[in-house]
N, C-alpha and C. Protein backbone atom coordinates (compact mmCIF):
# COMPACT_ATOMS: atom_id res chain seq x y z
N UNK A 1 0.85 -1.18 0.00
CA UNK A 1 0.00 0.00 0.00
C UNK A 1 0.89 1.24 0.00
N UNK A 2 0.47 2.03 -0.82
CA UNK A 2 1.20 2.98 -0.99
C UNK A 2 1.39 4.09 0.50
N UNK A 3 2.64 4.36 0.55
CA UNK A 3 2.90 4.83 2.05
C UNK A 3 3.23 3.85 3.40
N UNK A 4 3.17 2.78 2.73
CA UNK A 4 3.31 1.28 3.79
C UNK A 4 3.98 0.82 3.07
N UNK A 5 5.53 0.47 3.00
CA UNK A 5 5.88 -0.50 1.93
C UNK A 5 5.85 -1.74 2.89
N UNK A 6 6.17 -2.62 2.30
CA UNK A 6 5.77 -3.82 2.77
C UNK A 6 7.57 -4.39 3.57
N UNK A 7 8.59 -3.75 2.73
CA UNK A 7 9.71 -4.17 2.97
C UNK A 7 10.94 -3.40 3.29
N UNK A 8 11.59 -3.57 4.09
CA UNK A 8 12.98 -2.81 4.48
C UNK A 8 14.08 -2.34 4.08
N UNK A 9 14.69 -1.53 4.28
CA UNK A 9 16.32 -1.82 3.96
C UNK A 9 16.77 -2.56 4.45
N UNK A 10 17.73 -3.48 3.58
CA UNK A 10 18.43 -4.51 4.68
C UNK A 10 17.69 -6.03 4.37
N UNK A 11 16.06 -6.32 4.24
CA UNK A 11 15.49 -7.34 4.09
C UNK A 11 16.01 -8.00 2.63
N UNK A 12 15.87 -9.50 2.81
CA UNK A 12 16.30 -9.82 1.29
C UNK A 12 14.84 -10.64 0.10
N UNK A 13 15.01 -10.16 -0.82
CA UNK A 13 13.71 -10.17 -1.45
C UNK A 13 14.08 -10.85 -2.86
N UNK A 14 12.96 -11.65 -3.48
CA UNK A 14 12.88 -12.17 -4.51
C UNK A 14 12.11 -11.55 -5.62
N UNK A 15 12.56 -11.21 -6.63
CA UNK A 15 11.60 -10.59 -7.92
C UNK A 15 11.69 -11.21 -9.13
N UNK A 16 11.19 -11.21 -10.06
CA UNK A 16 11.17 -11.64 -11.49
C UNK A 16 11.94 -10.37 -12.29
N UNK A 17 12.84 -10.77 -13.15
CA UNK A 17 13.86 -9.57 -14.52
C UNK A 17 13.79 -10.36 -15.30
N UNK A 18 13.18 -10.08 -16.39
CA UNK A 18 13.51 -10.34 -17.84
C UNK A 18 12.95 -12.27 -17.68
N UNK A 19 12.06 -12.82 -17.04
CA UNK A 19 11.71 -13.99 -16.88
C UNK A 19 12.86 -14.92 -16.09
N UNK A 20 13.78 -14.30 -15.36
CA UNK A 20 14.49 -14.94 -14.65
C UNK A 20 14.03 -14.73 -13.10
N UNK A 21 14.26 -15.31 -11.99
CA UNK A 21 14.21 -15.21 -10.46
C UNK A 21 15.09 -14.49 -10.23
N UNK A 22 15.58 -13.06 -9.85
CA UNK A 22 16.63 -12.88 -8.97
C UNK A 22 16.69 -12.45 -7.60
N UNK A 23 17.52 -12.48 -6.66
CA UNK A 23 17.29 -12.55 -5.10
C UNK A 23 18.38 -11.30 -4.77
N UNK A 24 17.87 -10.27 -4.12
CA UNK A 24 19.05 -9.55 -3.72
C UNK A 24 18.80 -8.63 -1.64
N UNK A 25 19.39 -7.92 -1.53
CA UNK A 25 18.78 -7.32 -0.66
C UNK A 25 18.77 -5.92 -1.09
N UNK A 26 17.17 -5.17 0.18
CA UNK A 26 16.87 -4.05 -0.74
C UNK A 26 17.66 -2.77 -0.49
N UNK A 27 18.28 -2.03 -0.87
CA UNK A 27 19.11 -1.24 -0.84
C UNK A 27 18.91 0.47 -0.71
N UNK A 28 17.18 0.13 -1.16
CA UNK A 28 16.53 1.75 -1.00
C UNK A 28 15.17 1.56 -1.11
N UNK A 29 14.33 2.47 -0.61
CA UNK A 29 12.82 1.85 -0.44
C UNK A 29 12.34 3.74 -0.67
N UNK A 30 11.20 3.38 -1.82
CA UNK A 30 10.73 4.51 -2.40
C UNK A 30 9.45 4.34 -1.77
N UNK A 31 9.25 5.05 -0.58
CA UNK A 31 7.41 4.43 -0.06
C UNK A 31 6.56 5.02 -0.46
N UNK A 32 6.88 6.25 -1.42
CA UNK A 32 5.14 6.76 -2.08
C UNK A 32 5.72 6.64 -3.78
N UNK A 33 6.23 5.46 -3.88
CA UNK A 33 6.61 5.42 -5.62
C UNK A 33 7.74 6.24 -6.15
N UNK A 34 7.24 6.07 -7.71
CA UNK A 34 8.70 7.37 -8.20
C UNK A 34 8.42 7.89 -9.00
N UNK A 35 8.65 8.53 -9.48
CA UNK A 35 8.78 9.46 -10.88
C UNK A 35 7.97 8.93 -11.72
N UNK A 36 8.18 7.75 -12.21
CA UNK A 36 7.23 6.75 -13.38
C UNK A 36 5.84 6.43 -12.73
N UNK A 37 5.73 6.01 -11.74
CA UNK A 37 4.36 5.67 -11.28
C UNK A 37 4.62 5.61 -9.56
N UNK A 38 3.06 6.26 -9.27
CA UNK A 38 2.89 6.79 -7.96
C UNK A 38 1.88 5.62 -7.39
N UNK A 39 1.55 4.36 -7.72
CA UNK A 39 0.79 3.82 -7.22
C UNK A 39 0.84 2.49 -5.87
N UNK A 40 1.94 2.39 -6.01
CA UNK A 40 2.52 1.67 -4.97
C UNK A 40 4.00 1.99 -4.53
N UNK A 41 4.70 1.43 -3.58
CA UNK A 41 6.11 1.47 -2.93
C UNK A 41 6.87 0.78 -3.93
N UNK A 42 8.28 1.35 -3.99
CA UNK A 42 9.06 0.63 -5.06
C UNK A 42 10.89 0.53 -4.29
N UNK A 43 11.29 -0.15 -4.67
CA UNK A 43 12.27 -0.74 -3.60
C UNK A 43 13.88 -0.44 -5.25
N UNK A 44 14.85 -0.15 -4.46
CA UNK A 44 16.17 -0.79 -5.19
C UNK A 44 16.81 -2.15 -4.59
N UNK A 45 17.13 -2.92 -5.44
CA UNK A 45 17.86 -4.28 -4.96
C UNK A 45 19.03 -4.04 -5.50
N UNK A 46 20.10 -4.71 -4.29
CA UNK A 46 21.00 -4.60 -4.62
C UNK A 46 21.47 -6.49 -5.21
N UNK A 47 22.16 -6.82 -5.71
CA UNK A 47 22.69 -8.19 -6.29
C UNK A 47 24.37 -8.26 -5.57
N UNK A 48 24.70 -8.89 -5.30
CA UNK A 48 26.21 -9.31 -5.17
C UNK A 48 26.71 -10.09 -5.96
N UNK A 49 25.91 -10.84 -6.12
CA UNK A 49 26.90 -11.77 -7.20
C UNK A 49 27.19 -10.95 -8.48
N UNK A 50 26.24 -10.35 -9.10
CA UNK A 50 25.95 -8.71 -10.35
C UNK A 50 26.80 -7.99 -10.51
N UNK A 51 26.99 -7.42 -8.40
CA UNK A 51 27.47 -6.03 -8.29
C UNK A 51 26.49 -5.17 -8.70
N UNK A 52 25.27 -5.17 -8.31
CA UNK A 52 24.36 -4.17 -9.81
C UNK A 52 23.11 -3.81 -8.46
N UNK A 53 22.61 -3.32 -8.75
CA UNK A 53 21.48 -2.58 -8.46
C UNK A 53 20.31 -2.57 -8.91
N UNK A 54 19.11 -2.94 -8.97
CA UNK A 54 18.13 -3.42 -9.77
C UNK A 54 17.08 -1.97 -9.12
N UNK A 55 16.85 -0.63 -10.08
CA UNK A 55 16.12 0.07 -9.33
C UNK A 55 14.68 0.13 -9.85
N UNK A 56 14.11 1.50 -8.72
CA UNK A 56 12.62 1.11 -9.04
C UNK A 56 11.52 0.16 -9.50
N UNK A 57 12.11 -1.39 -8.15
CA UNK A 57 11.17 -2.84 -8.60
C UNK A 57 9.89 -1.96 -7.51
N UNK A 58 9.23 -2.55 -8.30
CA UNK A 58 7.67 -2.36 -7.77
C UNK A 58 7.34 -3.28 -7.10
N UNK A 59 6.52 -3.59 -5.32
CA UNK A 59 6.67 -3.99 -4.60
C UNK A 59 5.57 -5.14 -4.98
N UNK A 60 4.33 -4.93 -6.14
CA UNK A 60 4.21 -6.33 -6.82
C UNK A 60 4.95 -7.09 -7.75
N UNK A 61 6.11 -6.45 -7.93
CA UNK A 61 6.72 -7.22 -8.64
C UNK A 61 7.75 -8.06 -7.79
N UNK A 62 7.34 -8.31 -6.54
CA UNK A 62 8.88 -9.01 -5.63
C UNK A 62 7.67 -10.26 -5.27
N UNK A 63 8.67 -11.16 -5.26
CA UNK A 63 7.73 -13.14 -5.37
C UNK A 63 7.94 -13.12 -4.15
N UNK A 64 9.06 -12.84 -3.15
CA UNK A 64 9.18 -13.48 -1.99
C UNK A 64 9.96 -12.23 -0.89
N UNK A 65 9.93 -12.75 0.04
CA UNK A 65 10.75 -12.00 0.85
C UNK A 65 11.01 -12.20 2.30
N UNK A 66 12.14 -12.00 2.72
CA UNK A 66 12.38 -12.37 4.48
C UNK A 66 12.38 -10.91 5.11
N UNK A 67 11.10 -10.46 6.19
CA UNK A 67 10.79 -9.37 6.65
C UNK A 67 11.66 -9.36 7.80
């Protein structure tokens, strides 16, 4: 819900890219959206194995997560 994200900094979360699973932890948490769309919370993941940053995932777009 927008203004409630569901998830933390620090928590580690599962999303779908490009039809693959990837797992990272979240690295920045946008709780009233961003720039592109204001309708829900949107999170940055960070990857280690990547090195990369996966920004503005939308908090329906994450499959799983450890709160």
């Amino acid at each position: 819900m927008l203004g409630h994200p569901l998830y933390n900094k620090g928590d580690i979360v599962s999303f779908s890219h490009n039809g693959q699973e990837k797992t990272g932890k979240v690295s920045g948490v946008d709780t009233f959206g961003t720039f592109g769309q204001q309708e829900e919370p949107s999170y940055d993941i960070y990857i280690a194995e990547e090195n990369c940053v996966y920004k503005h995932i939308r908090e329906s777009w994450i499959l799983t997560g450890q709160i």
